[in-house]
N, C-alpha and C. Protein backbone atom coordinates (compact mmCIF):
# COMPACT_ATOMS: atom_id res chain seq x y z
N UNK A 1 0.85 -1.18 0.00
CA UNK A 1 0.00 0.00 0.00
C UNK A 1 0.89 1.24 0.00
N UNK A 2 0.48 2.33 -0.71
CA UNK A 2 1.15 3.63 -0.70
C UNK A 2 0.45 4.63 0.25
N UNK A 3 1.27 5.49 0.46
CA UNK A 3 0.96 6.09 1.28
C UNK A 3 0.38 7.52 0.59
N UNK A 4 -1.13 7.40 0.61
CA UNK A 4 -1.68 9.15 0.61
C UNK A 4 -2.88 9.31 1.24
N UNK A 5 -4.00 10.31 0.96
CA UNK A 5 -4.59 10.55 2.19
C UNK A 5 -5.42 9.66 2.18
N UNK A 6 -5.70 9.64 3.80
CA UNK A 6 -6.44 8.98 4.77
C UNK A 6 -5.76 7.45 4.57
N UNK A 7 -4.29 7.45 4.47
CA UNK A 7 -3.51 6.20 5.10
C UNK A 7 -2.84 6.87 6.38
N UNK A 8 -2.61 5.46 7.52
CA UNK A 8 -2.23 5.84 9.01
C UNK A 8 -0.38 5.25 8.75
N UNK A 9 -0.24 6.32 8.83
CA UNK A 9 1.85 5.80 8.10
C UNK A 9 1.83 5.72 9.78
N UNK A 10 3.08 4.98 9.52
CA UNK A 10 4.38 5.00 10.64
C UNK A 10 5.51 5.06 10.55
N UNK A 11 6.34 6.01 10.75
CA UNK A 11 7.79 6.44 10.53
C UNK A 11 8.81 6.45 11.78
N UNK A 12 10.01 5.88 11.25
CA UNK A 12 10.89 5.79 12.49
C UNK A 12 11.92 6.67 11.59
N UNK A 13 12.77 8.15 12.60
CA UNK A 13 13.20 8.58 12.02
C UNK A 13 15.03 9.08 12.92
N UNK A 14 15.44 9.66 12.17
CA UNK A 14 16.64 10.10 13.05
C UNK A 14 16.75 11.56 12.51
N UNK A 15 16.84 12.49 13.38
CA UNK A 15 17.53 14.05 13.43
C UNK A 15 18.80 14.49 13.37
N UNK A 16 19.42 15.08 12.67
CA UNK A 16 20.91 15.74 12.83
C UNK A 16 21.02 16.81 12.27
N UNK A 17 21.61 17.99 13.08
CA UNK A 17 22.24 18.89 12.26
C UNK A 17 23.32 19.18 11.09
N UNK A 18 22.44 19.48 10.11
CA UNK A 18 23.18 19.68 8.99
C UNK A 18 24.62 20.65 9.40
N UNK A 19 25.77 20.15 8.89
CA UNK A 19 27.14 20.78 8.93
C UNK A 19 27.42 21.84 10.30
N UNK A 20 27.10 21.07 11.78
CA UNK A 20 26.80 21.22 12.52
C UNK A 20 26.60 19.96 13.75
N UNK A 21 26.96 20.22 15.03
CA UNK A 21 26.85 19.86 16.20
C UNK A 21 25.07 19.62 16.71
N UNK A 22 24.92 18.64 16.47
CA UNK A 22 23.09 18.07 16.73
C UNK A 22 22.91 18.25 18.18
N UNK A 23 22.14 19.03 18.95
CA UNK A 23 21.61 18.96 20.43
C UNK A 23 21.54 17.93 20.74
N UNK A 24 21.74 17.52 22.11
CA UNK A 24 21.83 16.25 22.72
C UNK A 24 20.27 15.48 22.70
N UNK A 25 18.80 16.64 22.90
CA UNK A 25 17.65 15.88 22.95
C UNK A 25 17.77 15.63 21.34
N UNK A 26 18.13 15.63 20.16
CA UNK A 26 18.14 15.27 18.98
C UNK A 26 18.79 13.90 18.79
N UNK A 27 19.48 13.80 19.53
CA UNK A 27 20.52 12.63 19.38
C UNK A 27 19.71 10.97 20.16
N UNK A 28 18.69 11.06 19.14
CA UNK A 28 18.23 9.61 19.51
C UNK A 28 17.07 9.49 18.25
N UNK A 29 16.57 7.91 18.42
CA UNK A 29 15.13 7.82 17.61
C UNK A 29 14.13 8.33 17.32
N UNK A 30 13.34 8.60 16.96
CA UNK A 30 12.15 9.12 16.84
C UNK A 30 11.19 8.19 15.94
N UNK A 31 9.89 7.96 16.61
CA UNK A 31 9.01 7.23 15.82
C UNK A 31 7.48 8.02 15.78
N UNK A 32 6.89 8.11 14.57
CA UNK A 32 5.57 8.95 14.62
C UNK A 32 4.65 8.48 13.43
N UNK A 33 3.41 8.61 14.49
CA UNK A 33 2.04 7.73 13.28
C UNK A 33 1.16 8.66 13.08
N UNK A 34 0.68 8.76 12.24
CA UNK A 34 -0.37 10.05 12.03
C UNK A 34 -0.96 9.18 10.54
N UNK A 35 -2.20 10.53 10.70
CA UNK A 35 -2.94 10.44 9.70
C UNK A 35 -2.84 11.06 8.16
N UNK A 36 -2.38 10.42 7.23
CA UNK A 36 -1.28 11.06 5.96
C UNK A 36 -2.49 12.08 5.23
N UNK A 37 -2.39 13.65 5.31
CA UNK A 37 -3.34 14.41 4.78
C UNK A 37 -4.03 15.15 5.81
N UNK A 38 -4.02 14.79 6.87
CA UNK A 38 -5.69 15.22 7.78
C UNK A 38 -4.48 15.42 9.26
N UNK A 39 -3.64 15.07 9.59
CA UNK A 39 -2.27 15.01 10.29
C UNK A 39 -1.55 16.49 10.24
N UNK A 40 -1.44 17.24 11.18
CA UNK A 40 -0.22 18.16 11.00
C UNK A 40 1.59 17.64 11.10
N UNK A 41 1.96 17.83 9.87
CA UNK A 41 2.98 17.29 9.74
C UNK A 41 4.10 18.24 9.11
N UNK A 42 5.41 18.17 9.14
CA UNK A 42 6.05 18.86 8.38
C UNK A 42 5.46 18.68 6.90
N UNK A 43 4.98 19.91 6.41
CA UNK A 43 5.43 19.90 4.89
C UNK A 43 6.36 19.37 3.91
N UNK A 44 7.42 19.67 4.29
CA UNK A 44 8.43 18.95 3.45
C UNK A 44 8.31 17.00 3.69
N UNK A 45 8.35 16.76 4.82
CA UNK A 45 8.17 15.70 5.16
C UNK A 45 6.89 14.54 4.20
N UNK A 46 5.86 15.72 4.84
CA UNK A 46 4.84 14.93 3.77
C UNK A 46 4.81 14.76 2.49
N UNK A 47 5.05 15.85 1.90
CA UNK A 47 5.51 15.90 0.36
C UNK A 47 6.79 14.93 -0.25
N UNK A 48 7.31 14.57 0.84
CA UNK A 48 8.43 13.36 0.59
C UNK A 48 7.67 11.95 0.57
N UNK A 49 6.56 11.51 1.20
CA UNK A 49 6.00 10.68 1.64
C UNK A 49 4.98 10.12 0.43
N UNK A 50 4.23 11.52 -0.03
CA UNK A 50 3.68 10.69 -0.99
C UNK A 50 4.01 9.90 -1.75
N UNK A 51 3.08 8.40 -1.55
CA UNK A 51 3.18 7.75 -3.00
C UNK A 51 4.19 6.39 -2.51
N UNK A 52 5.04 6.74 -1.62
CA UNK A 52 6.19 5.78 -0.92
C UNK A 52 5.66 4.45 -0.50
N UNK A 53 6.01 3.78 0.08
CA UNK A 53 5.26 2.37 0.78
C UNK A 53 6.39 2.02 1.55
N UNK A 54 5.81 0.52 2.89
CA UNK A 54 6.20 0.29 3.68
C UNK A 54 7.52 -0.32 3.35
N UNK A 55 8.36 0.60 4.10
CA UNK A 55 10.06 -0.25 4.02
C UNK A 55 10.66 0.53 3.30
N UNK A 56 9.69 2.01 2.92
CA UNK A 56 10.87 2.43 1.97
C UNK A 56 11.66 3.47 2.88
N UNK A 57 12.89 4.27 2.64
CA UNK A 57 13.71 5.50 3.48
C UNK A 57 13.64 6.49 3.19
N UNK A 58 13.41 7.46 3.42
CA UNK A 58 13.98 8.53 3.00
C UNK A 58 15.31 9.34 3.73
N UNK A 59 15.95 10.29 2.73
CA UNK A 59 17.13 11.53 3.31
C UNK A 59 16.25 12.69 2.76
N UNK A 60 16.32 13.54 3.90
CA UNK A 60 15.91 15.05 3.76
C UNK A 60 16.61 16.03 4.21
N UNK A 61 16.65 16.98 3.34
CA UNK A 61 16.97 18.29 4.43
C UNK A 61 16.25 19.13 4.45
N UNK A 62 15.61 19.61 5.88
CA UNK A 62 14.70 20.32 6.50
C UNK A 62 15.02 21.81 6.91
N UNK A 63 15.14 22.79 5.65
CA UNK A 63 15.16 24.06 6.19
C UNK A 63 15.24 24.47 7.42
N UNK A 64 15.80 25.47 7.98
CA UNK A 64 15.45 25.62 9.95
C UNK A 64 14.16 26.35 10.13
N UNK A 65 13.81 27.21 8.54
CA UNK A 65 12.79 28.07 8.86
C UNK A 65 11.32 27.13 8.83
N UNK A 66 11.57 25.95 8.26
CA UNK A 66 10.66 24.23 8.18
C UNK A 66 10.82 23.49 9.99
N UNK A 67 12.17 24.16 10.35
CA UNK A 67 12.27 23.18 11.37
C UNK A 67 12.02 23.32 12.61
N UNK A 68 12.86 24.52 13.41
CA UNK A 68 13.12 24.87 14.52
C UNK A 68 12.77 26.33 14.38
N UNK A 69 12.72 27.06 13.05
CA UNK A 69 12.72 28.35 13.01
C UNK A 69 14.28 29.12 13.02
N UNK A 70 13.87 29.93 12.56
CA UNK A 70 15.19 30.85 12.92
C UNK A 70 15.86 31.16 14.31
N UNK A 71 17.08 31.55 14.15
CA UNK A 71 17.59 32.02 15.50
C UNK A 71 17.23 33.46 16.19
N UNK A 72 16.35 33.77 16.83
CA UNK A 72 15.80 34.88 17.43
C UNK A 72 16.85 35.41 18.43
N UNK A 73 17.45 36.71 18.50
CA UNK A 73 18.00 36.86 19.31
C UNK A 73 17.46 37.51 20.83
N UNK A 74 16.08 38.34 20.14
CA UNK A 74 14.88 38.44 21.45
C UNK A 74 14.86 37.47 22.58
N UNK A 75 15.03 36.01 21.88
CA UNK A 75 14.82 35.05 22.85
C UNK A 75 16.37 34.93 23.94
N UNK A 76 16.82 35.55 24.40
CA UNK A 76 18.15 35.81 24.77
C UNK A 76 17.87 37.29 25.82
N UNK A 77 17.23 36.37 27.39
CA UNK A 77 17.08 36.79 28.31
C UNK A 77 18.36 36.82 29.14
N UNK A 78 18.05 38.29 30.37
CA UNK A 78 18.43 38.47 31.32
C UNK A 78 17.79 37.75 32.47
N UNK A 79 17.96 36.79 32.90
CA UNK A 79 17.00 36.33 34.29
C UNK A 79 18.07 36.39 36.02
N UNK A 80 17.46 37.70 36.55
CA UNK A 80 17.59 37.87 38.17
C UNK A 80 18.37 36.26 38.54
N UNK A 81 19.14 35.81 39.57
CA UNK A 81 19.05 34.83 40.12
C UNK A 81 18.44 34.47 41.05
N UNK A 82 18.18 35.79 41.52
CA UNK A 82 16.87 35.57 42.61
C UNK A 82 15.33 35.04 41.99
N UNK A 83 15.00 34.69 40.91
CA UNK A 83 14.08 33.70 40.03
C UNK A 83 14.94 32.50 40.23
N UNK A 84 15.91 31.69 40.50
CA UNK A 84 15.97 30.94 40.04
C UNK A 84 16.39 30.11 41.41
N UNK A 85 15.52 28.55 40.88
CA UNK A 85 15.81 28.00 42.08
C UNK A 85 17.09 27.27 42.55
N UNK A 86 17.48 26.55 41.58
CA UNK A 86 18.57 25.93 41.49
C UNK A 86 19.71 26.40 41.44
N UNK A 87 19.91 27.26 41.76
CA UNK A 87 21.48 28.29 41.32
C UNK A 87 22.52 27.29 41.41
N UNK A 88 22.70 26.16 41.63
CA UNK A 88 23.37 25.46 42.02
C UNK A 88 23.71 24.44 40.46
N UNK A 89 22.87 24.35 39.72
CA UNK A 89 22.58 23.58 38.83
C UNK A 89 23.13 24.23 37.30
N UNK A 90 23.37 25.39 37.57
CA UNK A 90 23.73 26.46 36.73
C UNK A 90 25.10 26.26 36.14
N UNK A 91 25.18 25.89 34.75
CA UNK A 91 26.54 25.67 34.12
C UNK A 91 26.07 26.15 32.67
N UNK A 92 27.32 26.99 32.77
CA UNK A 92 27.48 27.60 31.41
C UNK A 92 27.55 26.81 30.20
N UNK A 93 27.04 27.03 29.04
CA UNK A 93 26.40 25.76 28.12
C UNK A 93 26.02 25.15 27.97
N UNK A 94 25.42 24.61 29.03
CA UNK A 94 24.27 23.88 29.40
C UNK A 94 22.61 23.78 29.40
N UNK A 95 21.78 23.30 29.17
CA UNK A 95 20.41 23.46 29.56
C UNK A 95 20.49 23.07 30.58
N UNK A 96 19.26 24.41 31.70
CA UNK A 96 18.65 24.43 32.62
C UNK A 96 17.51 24.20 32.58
N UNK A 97 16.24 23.60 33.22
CA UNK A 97 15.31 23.27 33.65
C UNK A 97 15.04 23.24 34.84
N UNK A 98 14.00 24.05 35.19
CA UNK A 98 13.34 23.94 36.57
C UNK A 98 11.96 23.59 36.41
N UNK A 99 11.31 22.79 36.91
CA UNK A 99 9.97 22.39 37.00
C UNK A 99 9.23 22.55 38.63
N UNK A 100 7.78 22.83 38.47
CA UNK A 100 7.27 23.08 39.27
C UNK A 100 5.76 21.97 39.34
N UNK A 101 4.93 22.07 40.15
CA UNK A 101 4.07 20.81 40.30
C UNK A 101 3.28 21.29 38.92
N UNK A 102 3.53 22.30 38.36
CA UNK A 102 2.33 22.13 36.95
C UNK A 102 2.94 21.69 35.50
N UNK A 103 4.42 21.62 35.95
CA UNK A 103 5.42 20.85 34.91
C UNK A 103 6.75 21.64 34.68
N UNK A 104 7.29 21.76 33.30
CA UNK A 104 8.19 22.95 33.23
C UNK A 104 8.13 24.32 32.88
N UNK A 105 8.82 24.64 34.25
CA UNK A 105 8.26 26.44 34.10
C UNK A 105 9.37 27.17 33.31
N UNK A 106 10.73 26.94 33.18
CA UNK A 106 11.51 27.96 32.40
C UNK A 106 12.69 26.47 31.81
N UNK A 107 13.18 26.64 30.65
CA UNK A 107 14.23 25.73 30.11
C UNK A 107 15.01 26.71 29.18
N UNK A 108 15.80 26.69 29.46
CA UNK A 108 17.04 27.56 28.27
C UNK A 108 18.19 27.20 28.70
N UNK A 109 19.12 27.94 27.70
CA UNK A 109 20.64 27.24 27.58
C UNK A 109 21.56 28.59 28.04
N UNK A 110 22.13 28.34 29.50
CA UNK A 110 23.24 29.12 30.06
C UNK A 110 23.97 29.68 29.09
N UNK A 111 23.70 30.61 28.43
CA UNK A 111 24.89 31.53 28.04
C UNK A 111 26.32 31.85 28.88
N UNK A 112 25.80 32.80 30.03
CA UNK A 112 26.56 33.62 30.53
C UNK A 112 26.51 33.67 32.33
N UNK A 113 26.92 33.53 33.48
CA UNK A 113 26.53 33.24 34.49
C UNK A 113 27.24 34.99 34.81
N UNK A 114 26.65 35.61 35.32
CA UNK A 114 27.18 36.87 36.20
C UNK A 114 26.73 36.75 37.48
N UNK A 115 27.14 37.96 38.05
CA UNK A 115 27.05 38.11 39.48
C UNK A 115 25.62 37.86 39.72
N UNK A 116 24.65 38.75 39.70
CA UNK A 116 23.56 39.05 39.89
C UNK A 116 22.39 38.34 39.31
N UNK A 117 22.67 38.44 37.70
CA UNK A 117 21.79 37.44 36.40
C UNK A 117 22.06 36.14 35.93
N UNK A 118 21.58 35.65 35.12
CA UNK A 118 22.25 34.43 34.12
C UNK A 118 21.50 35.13 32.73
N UNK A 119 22.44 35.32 31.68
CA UNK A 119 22.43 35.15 30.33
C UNK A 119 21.88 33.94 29.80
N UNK A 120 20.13 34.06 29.84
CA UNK A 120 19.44 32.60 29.26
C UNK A 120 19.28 32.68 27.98
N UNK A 121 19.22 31.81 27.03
CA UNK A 121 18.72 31.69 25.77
C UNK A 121 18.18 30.75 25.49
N UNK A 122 16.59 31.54 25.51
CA UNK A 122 15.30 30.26 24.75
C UNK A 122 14.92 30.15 23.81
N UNK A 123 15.72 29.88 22.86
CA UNK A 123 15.89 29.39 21.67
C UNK A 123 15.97 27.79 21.77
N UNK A 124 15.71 27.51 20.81
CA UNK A 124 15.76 25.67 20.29
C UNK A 124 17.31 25.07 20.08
N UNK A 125 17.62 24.66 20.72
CA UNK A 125 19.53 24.58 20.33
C UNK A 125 19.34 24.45 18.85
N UNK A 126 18.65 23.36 18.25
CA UNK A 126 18.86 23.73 16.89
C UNK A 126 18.21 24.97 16.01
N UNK A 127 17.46 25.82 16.42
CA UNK A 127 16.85 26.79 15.59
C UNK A 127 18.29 27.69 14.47
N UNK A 128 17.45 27.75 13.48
CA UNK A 128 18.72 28.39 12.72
C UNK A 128 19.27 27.52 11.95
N UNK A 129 18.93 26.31 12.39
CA UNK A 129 19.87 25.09 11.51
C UNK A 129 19.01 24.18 10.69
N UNK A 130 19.99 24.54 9.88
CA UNK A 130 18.84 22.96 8.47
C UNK A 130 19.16 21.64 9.34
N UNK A 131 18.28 20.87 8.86
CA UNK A 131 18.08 19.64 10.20
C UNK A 131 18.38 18.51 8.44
N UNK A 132 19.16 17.11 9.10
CA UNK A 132 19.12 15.99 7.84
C UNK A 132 17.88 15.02 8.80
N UNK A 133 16.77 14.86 7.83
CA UNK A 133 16.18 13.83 8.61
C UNK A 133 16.22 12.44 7.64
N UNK A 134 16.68 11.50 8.50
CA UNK A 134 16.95 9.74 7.33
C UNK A 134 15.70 8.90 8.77
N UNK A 135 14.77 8.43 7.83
CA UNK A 135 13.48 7.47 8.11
C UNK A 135 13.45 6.35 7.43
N UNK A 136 12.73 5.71 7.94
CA UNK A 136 11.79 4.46 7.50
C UNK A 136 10.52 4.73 6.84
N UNK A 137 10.07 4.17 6.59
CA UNK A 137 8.66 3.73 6.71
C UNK A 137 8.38 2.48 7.45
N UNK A 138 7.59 2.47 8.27
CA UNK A 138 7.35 1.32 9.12
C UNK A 138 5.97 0.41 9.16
N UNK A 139 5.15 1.24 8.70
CA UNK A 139 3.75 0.92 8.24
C UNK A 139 2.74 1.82 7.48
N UNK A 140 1.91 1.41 6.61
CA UNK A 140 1.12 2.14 5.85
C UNK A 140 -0.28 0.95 5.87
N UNK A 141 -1.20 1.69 6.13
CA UNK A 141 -2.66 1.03 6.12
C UNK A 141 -3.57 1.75 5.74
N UNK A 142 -4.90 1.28 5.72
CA UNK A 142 -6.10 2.31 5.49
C UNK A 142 -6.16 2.65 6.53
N UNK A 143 -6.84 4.07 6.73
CA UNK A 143 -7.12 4.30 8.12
C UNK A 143 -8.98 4.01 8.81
N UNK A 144 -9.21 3.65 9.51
CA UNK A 144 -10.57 3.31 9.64
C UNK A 144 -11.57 4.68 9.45
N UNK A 145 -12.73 4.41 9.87
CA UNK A 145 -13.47 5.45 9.98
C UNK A 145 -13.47 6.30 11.42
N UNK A 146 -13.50 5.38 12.49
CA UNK A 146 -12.78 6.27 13.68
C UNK A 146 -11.50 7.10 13.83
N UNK A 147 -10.57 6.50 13.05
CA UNK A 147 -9.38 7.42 13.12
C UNK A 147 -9.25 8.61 12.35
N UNK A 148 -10.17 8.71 11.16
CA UNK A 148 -10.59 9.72 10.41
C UNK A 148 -11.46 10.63 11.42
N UNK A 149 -12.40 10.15 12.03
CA UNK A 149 -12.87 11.11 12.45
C UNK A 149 -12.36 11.63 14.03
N UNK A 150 -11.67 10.35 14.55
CA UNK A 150 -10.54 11.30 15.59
C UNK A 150 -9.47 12.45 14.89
N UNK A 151 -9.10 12.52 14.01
CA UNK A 151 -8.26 13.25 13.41
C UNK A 151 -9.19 14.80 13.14
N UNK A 152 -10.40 14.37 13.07
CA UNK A 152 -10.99 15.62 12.63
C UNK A 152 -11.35 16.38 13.75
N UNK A 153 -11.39 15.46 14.63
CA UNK A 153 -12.13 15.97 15.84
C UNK A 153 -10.82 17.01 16.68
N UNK A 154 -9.73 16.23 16.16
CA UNK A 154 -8.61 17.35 17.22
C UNK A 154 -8.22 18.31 15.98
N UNK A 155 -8.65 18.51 15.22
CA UNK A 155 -8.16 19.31 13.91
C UNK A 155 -9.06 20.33 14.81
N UNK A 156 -10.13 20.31 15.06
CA UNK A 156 -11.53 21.08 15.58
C UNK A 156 -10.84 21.61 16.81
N UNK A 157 -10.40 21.15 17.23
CA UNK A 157 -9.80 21.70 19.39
C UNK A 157 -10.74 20.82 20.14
N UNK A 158 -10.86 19.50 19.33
CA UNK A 158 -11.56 18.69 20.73
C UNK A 158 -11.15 17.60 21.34
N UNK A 159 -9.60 17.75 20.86
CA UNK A 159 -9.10 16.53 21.50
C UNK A 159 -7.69 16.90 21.03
């Protein structure tokens, strides 16, 4: 079976930065099933997909402005240390994360540690960067009539 709309693909894929150092959450598997057409998906991605079938691969390269977006330099806060709980946890080049009982409240990457502030930047480590994505295909089916209309239903905001 090929894959176009209203088939339920499954893709196992891998991330890397193109001519470039890949973020550490990039540096593993990725597997994702959706609904081919009715699915928010990368564009480029899908447009690679049509027509393909199970077992086949693809190589892509994924624009950053497709991927992560550009590099914003807005996103390149001053944060008090008196906000922060962990001061302890704080290393330059690093991602920080602090979570609170409603999940995570601030994540960015230590720029700069000063006296008073930390130099955060919440940016995407990869934003700015064309991304290589190499996949599978792992499955292609019809999709039923429930999954069509679950798909529509969160297209709507109801799920």
């Amino acid at each position: 079976m090929q894959v176009q709309q209203d088939t339920v693909v499954t893709v196992k894929y891998t991330l890397s930065v193109k001519d470039g150092e890949t973020p550490p959450e990039l540096q593993r598997d990725f597997t994702s099933k959706f609904l081919y057409g009715r699915d928010r998906i990368l564009p480029v991605l899908e447009q690679a997909l049509s027509g393909r079938a199970k077992g086949e691969t693809l190589d892509l390269t994924i624009p950053a402005s497709q991927a992560f977006g550009h590099y914003d330099e807005k996103l390149v806060k001053s944060i008090p240390k008196s906000q922060i709980r962990n001061l302890d946890r704080l290393k330059e080049g690093t991602i920080y994360e602090e979570a609170d009982a409603q999940g995570p409240k601030m994540r960015f990457m230590v720029r700069r540690i000063h006296d008073d502030y930390v130099e955060a930047d919440f940016n995407h480590p990869a934003a700015g960067k064309d991304l290589n994505l190499k996949a599978q295909i792992v499955d292609v089916k019809t999709a039923s009539p429930m999954e069509i209309l679950a798909s529509l239903n969160a297209a709507a905001g109801g799920g």
